[in-house]
Protein backbone atom coordinates (compact mmCIF):
# COMPACT_ATOMS: atom_id res chain seq x y z
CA UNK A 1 0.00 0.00 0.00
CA UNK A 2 2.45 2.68 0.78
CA UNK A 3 4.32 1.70 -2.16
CA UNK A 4 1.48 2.40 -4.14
CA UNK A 5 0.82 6.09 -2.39
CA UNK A 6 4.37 6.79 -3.01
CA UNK A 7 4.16 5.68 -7.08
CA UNK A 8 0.75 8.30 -6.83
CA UNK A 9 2.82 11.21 -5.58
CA UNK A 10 5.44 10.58 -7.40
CA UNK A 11 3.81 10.59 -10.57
CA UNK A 12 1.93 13.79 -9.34
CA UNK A 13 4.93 15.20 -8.67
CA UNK A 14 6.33 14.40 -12.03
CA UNK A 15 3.20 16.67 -13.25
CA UNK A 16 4.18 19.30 -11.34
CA UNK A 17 8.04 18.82 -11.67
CA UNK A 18 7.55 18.12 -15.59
CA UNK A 19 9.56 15.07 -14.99
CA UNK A 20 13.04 14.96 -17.29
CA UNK A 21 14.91 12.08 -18.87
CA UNK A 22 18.19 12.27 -16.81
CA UNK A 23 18.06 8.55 -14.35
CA UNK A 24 18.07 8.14 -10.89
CA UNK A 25 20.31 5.93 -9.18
CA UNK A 26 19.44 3.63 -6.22
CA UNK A 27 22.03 3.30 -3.08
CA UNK A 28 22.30 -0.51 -4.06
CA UNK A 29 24.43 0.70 -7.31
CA UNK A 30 26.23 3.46 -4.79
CA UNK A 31 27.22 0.76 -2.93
CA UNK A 32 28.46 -1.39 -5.34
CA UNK A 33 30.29 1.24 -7.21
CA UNK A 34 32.00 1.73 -3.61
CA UNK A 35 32.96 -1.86 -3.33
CA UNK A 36 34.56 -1.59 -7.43
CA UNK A 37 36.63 1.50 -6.07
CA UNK A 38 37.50 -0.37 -2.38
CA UNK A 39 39.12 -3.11 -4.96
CA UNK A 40 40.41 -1.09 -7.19
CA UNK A 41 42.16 0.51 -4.36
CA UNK A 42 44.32 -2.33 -3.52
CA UNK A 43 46.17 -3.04 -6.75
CA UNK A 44 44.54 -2.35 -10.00
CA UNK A 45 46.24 0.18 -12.81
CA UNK A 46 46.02 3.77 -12.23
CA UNK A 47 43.19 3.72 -14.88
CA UNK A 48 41.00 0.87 -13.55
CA UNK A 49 40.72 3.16 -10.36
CA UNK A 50 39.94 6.15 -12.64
CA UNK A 51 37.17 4.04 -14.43
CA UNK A 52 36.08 2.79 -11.07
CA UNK A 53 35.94 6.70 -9.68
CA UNK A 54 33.72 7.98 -12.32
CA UNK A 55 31.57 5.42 -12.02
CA UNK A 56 31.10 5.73 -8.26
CA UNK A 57 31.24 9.60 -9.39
CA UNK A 58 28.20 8.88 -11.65
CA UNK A 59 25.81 7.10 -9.69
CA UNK A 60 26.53 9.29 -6.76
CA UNK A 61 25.32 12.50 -8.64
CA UNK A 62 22.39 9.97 -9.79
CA UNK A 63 21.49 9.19 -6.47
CA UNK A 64 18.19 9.72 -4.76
CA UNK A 65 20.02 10.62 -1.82
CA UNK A 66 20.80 14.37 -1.68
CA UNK A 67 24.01 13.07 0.84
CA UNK A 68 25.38 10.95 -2.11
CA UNK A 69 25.09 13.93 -4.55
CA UNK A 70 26.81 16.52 -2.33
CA UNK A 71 29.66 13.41 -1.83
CA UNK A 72 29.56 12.92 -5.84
CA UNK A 73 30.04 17.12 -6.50
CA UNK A 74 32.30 17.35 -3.60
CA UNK A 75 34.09 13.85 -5.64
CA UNK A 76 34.05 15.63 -9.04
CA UNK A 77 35.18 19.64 -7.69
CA UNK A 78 37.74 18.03 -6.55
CA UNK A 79 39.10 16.04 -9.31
CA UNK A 80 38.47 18.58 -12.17
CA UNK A 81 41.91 20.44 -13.23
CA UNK A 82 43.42 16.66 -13.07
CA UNK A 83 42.17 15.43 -16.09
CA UNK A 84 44.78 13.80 -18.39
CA UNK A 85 42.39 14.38 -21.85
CA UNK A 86 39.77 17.19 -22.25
CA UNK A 87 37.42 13.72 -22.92
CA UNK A 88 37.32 13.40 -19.03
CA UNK A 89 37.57 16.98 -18.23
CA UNK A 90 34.45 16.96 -20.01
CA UNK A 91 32.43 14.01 -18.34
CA UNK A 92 33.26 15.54 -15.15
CA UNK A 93 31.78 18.79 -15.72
CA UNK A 94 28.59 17.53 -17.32
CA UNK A 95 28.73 15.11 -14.19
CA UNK A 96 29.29 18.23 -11.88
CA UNK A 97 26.43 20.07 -13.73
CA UNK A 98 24.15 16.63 -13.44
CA UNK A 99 24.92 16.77 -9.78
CA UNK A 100 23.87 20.54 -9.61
CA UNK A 101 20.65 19.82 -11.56
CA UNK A 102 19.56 17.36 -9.20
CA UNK A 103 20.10 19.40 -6.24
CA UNK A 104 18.48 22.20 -7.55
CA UNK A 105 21.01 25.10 -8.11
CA UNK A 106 19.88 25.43 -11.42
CA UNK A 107 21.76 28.26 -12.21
CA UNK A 108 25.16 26.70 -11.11
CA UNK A 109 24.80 23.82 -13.17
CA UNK A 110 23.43 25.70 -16.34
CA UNK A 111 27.16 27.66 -16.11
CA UNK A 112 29.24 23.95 -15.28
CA UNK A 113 27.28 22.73 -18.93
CA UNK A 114 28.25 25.50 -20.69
CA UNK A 115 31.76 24.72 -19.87
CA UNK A 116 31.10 21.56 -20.81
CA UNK A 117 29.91 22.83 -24.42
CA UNK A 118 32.76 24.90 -24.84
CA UNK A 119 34.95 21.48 -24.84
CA UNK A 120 32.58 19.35 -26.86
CA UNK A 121 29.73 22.26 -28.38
CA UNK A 122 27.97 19.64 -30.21
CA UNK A 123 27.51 16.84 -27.45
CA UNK A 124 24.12 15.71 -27.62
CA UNK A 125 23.72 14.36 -23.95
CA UNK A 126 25.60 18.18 -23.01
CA UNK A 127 22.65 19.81 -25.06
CA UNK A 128 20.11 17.80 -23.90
CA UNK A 129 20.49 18.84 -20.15
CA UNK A 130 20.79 22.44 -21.17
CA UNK A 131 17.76 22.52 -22.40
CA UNK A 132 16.32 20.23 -19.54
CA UNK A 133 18.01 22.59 -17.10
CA UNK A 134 16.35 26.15 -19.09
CA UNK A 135 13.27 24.49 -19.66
CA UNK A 136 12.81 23.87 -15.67
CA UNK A 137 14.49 27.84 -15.11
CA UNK A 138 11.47 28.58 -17.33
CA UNK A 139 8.80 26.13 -15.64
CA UNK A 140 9.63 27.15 -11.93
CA UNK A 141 9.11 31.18 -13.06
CA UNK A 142 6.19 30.05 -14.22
CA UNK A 143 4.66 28.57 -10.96
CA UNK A 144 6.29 31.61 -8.99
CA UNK A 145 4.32 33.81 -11.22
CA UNK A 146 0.80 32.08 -10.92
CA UNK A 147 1.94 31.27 -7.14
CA UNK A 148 2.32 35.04 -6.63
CA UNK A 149 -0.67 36.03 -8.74
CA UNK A 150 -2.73 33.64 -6.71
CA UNK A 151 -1.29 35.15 -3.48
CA UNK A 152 -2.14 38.57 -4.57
CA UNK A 153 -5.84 37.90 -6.31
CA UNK A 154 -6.86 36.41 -2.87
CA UNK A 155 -5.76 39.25 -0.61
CA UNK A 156 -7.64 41.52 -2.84
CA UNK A 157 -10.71 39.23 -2.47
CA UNK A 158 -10.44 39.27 1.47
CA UNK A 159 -9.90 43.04 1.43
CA UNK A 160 -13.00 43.42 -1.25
CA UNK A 161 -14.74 41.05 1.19
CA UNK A 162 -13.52 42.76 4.04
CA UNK A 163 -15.35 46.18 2.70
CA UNK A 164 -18.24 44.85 1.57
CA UNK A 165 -18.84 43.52 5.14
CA UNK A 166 -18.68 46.86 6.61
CA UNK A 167 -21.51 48.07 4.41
């Protein structure tokens, strides 16, 4: 039952939300990324651990779990500038700009894909979540608009209530 109530407000919110077609990640695939990298750690090449770190670095900015994607930004802010090819420069930053997308700071990760699209300006998956990130900019003014001429049309009803009481 209350998986049921939670696939009803979730597709509600997806209404609301405008749903997009960037994946979610569940914590089993966090935690078996961590495992690849906690192997990886004790003996594989350099570029098995690399492999093994962007994949960890890509389901955590996937995750459901706002505490994996501040780990997976914190991961990738961290890393970028170390790149050995501007190929990985550039997964990292659309990463980074994923991770920013799901948390929200919409603005942040709009900038992180441009940089991306300065490296690669014709990367479909880049341009894809540039639009996905203006189109929800766009969406979310919007609903603060209607939210705030909602707001306003009812205090004018209460005061135009309020007066027409007095009379």
């Amino acid at each position: 039952m209350e998986a049921k109530i939670r696939n009803l407000f979730d597709s509600v919110g997806n209404i609301f939300s405008g749903g997009d077609q960037i994946p979610w990640c569940d914590s089993d695939i966090v935690t078996g990324c961590e495992r690849e990298v906690a192997e990886a750690e004790k003996g594989a090449s350099e570029t098995i651990k690399n492999e093994c770190i962007m994949r960890l670095s890509w389901a955590l900015v996937h995750s459901k779990r706002q505490e994996d994607r501040q780990r997976g930004i914190g991961m990738l802010e961290a890393s970028l500038g170390v790149s050995s090819t501007p190929l990985q420069e550039r997964e990292k930053l659309y990463l980074l700009a994923v991770g920013y997308y799901r948390d929200g700071n919409y603005s942040k990760s709009r900038h992180i894909v441009d940089r991306c699209l300065e490296i690669a300006p014709d990367w479909r998956q880049a341009l894809t979540l540039r639009k996905t990130i203006e189109d929800k900019i766009t969406k979310d003014g919007v609903i603060g608009i209607g939210i705030a001429a909602t707001a306003v049309g009812l205090l004018a009803g209460g005061i135009v209530a309020a007066f027409s009481r007095k009379k």
